[in-house]
C-alpha atoms as a PDB file:
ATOM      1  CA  UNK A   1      78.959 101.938  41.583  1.00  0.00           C
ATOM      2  CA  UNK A   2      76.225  99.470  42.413  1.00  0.00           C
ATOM      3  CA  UNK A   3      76.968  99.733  46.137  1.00  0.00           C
ATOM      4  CA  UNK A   4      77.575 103.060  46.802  1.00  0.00           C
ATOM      5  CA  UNK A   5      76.294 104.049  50.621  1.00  0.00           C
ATOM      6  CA  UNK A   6      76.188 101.014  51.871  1.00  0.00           C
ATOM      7  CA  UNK A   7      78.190  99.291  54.735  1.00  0.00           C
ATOM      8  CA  UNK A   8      79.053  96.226  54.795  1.00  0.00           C
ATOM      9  CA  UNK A   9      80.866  93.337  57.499  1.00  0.00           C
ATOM     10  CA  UNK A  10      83.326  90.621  55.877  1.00  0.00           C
ATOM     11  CA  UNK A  11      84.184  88.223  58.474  1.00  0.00           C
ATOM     12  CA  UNK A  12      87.418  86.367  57.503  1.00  0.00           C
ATOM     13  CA  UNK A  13      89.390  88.783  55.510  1.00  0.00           C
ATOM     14  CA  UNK A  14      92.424  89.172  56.366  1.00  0.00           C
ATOM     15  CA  UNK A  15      93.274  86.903  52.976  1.00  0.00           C
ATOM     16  CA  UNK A  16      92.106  84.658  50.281  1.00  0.00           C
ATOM     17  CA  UNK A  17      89.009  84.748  49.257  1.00  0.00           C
ATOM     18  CA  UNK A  18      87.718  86.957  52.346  1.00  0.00           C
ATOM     19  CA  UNK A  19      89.989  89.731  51.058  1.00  0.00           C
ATOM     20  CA  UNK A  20      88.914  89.860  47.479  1.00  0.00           C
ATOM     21  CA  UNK A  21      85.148  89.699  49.157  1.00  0.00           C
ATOM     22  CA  UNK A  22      86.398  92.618  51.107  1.00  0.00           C
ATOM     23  CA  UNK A  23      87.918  94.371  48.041  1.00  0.00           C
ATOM     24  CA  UNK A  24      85.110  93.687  45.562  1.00  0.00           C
ATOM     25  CA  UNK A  25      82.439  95.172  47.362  1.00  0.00           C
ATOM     26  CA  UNK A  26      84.923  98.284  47.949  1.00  0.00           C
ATOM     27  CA  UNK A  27      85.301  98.578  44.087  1.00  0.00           C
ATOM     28  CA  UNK A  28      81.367  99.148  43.768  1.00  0.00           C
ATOM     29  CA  UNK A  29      81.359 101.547  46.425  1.00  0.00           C
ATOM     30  CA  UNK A  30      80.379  99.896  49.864  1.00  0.00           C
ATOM     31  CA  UNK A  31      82.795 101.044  53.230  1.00  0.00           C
ATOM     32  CA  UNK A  32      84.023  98.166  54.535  1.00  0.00           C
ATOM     33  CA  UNK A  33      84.663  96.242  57.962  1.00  0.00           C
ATOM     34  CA  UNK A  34      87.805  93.771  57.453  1.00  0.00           C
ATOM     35  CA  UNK A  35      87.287  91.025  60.501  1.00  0.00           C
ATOM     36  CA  UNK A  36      90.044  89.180  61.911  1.00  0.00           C
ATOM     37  CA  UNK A  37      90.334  87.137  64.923  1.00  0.00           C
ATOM     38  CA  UNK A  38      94.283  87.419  65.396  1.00  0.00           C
ATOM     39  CA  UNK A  39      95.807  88.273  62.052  1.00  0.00           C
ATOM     40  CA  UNK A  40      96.157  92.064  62.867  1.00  0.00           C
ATOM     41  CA  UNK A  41      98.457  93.003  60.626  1.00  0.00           C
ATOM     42  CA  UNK A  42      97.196  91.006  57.855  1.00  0.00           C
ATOM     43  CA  UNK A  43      93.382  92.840  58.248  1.00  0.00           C
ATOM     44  CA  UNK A  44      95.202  96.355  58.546  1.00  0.00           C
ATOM     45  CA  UNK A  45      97.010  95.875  55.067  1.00  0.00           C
ATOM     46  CA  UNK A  46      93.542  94.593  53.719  1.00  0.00           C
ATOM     47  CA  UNK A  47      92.043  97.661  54.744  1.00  0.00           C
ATOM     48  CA  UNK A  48      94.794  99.731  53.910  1.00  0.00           C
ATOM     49  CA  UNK A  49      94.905  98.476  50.137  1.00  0.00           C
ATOM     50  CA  UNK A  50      91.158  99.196  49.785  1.00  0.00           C
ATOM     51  CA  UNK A  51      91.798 102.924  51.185  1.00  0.00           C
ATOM     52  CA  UNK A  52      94.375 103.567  48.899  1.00  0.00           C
ATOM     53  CA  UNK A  53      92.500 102.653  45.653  1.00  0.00           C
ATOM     54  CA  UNK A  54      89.827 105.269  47.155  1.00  0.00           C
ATOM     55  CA  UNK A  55      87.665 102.799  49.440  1.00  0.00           C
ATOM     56  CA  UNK A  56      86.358 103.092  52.587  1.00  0.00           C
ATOM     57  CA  UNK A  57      87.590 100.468  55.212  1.00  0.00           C
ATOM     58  CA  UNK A  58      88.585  99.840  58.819  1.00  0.00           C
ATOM     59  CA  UNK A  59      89.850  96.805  60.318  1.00  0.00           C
ATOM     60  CA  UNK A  60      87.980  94.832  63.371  1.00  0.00           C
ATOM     61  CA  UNK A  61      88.848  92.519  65.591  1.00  0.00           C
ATOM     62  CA  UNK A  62      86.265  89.642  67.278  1.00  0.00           C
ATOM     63  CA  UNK A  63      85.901  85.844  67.810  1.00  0.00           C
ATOM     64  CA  UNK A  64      82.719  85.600  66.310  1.00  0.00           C
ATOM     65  CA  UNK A  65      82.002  82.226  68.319  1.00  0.00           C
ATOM     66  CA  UNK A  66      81.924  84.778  71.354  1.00  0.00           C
ATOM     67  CA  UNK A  67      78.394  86.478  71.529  1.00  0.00           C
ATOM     68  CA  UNK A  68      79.730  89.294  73.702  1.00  0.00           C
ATOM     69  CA  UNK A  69      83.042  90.213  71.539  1.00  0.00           C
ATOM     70  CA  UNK A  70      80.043  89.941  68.355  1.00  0.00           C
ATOM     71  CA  UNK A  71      78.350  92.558  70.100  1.00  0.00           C
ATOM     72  CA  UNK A  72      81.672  94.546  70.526  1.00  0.00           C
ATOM     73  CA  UNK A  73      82.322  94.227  66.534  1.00  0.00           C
ATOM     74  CA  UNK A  74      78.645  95.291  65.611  1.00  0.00           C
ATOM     75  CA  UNK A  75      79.023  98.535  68.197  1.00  0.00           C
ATOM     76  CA  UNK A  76      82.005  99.852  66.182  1.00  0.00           C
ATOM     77  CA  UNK A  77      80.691  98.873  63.104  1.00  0.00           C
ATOM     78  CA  UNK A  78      77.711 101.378  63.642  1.00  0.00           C
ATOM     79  CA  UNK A  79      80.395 103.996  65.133  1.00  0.00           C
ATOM     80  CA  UNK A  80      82.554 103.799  62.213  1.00  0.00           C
ATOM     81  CA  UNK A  81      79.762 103.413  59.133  1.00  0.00           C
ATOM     82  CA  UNK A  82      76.422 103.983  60.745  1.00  0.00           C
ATOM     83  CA  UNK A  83      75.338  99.658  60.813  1.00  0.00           C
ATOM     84  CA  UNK A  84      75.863  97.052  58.746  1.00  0.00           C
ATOM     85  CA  UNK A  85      73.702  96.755  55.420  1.00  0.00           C
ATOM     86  CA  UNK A  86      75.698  93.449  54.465  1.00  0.00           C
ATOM     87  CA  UNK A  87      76.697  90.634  56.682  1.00  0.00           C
ATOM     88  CA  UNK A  88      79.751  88.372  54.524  1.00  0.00           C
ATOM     89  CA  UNK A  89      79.757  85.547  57.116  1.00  0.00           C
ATOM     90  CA  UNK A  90      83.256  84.027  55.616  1.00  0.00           C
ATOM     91  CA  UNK A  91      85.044  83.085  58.819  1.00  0.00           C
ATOM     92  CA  UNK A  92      86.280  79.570  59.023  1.00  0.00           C
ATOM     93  CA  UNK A  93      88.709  77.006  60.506  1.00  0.00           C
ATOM     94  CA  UNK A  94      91.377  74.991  58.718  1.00  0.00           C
ATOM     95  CA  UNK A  95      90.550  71.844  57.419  1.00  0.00           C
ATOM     96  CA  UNK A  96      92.945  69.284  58.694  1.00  0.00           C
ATOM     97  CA  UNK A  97      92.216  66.728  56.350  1.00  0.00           C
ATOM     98  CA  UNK A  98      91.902  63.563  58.551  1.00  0.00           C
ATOM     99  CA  UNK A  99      89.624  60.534  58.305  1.00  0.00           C
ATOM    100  CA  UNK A 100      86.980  60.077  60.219  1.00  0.00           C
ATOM    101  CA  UNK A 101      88.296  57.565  62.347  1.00  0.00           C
ATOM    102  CA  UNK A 102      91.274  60.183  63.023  1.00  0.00           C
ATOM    103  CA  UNK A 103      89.114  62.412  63.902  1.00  0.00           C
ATOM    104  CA  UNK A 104      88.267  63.346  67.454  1.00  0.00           C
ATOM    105  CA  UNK A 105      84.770  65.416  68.330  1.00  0.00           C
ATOM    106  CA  UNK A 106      87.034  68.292  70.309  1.00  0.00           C
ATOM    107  CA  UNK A 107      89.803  69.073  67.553  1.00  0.00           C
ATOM    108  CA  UNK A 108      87.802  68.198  64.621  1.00  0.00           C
ATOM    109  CA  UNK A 109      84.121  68.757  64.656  1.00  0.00           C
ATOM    110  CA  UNK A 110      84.416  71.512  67.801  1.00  0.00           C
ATOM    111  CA  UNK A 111      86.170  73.802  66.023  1.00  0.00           C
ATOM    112  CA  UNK A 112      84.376  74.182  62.832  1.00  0.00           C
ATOM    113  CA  UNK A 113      80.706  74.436  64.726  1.00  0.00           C
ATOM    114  CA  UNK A 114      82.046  76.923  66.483  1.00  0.00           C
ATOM    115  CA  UNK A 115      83.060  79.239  64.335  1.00  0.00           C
ATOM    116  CA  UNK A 116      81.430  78.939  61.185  1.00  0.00           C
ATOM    117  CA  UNK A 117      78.003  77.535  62.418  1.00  0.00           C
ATOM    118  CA  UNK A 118      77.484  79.468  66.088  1.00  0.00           C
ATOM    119  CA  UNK A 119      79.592  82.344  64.321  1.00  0.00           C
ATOM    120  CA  UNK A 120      76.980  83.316  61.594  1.00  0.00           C
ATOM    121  CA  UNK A 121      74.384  82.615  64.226  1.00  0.00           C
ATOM    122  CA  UNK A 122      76.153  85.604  66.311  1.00  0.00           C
ATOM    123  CA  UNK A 123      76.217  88.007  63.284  1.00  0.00           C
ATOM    124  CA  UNK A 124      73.362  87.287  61.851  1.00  0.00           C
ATOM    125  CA  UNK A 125      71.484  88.186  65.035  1.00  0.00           C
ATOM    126  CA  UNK A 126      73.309  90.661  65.526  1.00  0.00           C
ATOM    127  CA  UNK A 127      72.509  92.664  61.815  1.00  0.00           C
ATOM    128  CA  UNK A 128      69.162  91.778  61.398  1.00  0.00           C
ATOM    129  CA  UNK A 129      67.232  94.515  63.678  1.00  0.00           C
ATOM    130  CA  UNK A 130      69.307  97.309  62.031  1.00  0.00           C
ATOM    131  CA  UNK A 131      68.616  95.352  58.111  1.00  0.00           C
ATOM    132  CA  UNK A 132      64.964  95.261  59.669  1.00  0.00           C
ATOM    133  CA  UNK A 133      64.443  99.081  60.747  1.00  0.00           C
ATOM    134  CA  UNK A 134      66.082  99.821  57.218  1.00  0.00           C
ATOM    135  CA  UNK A 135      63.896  97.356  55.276  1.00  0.00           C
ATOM    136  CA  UNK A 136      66.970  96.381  53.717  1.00  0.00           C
ATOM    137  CA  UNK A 137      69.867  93.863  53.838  1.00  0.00           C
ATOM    138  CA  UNK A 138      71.763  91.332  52.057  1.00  0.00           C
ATOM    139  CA  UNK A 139      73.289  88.529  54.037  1.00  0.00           C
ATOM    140  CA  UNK A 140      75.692  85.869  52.108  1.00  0.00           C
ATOM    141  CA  UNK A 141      77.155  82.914  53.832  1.00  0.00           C
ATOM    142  CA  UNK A 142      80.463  81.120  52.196  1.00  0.00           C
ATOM    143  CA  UNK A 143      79.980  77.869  51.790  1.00  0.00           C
ATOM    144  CA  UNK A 144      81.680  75.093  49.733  1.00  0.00           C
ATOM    145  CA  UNK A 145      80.906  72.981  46.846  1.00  0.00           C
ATOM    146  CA  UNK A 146      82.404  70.251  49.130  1.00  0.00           C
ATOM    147  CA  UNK A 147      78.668  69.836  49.107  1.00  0.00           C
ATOM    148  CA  UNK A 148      78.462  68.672  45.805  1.00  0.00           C
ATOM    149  CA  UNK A 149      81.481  66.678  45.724  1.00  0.00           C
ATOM    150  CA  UNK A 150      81.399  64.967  48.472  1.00  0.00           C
ATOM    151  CA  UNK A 151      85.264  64.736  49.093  1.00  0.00           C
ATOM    152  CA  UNK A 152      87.317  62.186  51.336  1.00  0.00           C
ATOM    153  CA  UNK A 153      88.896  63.428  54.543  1.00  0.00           C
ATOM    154  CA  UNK A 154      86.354  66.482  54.767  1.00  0.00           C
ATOM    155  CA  UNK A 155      83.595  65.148  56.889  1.00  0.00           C
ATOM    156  CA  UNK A 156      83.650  67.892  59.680  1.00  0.00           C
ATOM    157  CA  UNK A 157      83.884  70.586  57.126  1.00  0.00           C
ATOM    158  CA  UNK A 158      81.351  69.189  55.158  1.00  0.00           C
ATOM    159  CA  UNK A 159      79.162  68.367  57.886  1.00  0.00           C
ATOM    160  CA  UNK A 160      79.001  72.193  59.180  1.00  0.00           C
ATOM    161  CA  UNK A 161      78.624  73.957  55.732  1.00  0.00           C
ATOM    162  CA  UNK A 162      75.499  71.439  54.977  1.00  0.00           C
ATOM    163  CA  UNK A 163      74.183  72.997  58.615  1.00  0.00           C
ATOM    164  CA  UNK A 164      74.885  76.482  57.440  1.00  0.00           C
ATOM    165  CA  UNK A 165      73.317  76.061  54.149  1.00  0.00           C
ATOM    166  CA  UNK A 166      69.743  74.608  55.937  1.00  0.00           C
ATOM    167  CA  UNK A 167      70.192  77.383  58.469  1.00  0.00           C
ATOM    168  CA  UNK A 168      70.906  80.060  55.532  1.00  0.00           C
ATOM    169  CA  UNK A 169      67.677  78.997  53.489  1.00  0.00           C
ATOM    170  CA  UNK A 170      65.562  78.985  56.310  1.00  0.00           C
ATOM    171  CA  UNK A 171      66.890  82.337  57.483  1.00  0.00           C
ATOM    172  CA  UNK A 172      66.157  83.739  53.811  1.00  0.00           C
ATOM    173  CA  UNK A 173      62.139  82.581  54.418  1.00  0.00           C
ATOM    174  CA  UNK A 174      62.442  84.257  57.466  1.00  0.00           C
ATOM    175  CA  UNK A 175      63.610  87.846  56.563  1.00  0.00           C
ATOM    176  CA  UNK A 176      62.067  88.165  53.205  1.00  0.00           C
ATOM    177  CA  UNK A 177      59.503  89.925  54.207  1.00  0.00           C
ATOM    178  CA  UNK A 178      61.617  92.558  55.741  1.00  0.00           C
ATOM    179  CA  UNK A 179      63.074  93.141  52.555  1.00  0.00           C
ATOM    180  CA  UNK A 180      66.361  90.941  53.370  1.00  0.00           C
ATOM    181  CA  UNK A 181      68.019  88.472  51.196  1.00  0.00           C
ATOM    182  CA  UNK A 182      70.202  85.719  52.549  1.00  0.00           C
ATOM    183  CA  UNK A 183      72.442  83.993  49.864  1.00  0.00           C
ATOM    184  CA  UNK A 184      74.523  81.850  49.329  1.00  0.00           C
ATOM    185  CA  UNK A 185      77.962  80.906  47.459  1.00  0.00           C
ATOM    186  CA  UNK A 186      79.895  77.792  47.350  1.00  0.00           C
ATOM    187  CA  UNK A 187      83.218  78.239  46.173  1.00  0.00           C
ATOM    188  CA  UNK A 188      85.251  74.961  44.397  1.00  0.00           C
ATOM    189  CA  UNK A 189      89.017  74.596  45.080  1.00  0.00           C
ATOM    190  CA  UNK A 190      90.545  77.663  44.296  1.00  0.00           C
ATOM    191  CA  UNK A 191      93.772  79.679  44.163  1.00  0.00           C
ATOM    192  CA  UNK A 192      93.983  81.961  47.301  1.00  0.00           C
ATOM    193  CA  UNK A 193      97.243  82.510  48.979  1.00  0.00           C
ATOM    194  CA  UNK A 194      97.246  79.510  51.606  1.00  0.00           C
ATOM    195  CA  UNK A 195      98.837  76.698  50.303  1.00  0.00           C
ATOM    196  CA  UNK A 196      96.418  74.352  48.492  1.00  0.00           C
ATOM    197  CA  UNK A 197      96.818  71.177  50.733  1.00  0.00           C
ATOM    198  CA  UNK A 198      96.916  68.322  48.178  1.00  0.00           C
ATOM    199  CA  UNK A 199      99.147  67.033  45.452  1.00  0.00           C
ATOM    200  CA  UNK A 200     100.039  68.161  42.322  1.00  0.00           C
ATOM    201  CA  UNK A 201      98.878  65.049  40.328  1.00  0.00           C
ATOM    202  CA  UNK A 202      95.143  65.758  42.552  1.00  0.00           C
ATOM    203  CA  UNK A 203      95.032  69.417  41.233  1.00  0.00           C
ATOM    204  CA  UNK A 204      95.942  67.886  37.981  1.00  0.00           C
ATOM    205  CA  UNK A 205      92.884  65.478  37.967  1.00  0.00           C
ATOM    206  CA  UNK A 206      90.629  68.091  39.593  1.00  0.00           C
ATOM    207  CA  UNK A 207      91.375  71.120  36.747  1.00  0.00           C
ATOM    208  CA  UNK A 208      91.019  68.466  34.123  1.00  0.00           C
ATOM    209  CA  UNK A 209      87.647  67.210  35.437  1.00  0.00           C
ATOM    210  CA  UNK A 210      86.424  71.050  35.616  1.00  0.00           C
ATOM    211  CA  UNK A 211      84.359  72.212  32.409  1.00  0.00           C
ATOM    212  CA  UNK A 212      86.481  75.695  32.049  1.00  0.00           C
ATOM    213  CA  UNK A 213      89.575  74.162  32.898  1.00  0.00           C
ATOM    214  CA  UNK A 214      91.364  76.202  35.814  1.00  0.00           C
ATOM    215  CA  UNK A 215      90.758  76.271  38.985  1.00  0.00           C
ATOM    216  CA  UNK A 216      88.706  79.313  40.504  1.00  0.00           C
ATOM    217  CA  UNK A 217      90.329  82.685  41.669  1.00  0.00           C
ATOM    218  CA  UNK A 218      89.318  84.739  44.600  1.00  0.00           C
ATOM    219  CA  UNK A 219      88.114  87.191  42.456  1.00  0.00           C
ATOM    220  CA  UNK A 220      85.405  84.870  40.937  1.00  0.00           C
ATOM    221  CA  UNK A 221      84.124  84.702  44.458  1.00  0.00           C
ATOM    222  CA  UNK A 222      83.916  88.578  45.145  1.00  0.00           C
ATOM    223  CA  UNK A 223      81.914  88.932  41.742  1.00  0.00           C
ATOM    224  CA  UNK A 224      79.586  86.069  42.633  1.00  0.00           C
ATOM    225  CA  UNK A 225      78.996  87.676  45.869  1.00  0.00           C
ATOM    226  CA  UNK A 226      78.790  91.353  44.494  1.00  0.00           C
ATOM    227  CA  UNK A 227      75.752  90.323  42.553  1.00  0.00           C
ATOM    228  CA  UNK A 228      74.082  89.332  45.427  1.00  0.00           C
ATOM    229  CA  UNK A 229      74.519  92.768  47.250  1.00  0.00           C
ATOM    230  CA  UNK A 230      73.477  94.573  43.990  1.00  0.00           C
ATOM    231  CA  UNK A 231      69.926  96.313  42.787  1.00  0.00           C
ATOM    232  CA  UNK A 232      69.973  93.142  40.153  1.00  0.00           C
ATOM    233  CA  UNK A 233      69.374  90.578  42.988  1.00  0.00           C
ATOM    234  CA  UNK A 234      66.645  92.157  44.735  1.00  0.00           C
ATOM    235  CA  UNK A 235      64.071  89.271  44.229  1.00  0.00           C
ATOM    236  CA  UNK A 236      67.153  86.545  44.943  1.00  0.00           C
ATOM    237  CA  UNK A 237      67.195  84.980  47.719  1.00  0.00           C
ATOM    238  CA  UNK A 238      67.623  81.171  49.170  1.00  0.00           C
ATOM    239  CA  UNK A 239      70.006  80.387  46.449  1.00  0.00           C
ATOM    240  CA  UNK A 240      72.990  78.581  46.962  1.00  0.00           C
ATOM    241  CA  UNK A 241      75.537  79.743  43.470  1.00  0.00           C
ATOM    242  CA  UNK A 242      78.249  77.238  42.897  1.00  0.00           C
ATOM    243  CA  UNK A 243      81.459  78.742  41.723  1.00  0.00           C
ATOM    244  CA  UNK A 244      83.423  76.282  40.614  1.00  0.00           C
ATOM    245  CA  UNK A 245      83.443  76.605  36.932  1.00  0.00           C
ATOM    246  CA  UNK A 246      81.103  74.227  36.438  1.00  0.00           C
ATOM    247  CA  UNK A 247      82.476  71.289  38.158  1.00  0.00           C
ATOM    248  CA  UNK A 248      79.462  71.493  40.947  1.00  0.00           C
ATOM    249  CA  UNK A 249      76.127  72.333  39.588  1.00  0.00           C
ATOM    250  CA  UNK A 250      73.291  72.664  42.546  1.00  0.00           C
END
């Protein structure tokens, strides 16, 4: 198992991709914090599956746009597993699929900065001095390939991943020399268990415009993001990976 003694923090995994994050590293041996910001019981079954296949997994509870309840997360983190070796900074809001002139700075834009942007600032200052005493850590921020596509009615989504990914590549110069990687993946549309909000005839087009011809799985996600965590990646680091079956290349 190519992760076996580490520890790692998923934010945003009570389901979806988050979850197979969650359950991927699991499989290859890290113990594993399952965030949530209100779906309790969702988190506890996460953690619960990854236990019973053998795992090692707790569930804990934060609004990462909250530097104090951050703080709280990271405490029990080292109670529970010692630190955090590797930060998943997943966590995200909705998309509510509005045009720009429907959308309103407080509802729209707000909401997203807050928890994905000032979010993974929180964590990420919050895991680097224990990644820096250990001279090792992998942070990998979830983007989108929304960045490569360029879709209608996603212009506050879009907006904040393109600030994550300039804040994740200048993060990655930063730590390198502390022998911390900072990664990126950018997942296309895929299957995950909220509904997929757009019509059939749109997934249609979108699957036939994609080279492999189905849209992506959690699953592809949690391999993509394994990879980074491994021994293999060691010298990796900046790089945002598209997973989107070659419909984005970056």
């Amino acid at each position: 198992m190519r992760l076996e003694g580490r520890a790692a923090l998923v934010t945003g995994a009570t389901r979806g991709i988050g979850k197979a994050i969650a359950q991927a590293l699991a499989r290859e041996g890290a113990t594993v914090a399952v965030h949530y910001h209100a779906g309790e019981a969702a988190a506890q079954e996460t953690a619960n599956a990854i236990r019973d296949g053998g795992g090692g997994a707790f569930s804990v509870q934060a609004d990462v746009s909250q530097h104090d309840e951050v703080e709280r997360m990271f405490a029990k983190c080292r109670e529970q597993m010692g630190g955090v070796d590797i930060l998943i900074n997943n966590a995200r809001r909705l998309v509510k699929g509005r045009t720009f002139m429907e959308m309103s700075w407080e509802e729209d834009y707000e909401p997203q900065i807050q928890v994905m942007l000032k979010g993974a600032f929180h964590c990420c200052q919050a895991a680097l001095p224990g990644m820096r005493e250990r001279g090792w850590g992998r942070i990998i921020n979830v983007l989108s390939t929304v960045l490569g596509e360029k879709r209608a009615r996603t212009n506050s989504y879009g907006s904040v991943k393109s600030a994550l990914l300039y804040f994740s590549q200048n993060l990655a110069v930063e730590t390198g020399p502390y022998g911390i990687t900072v990664n990126m993946v950018s997942p296309g549309l895929t299957e995950t268990e909220r509904p997929i909000l757009h019509s059939d005839d749109y997934q249609r087009e979108y699957v036939d415009a994609i080279p492999m011809k189905r849209l992506g799985r959690s699953e592809d996600v949690g391999g993509a993001v394994v990879f980074f965590c491994s021994d293999e990646a060691n010298y990796v680091t900046g790089v945002n990976m598209a997973v989107s079956g070659g419909k984005v290349i970056f």
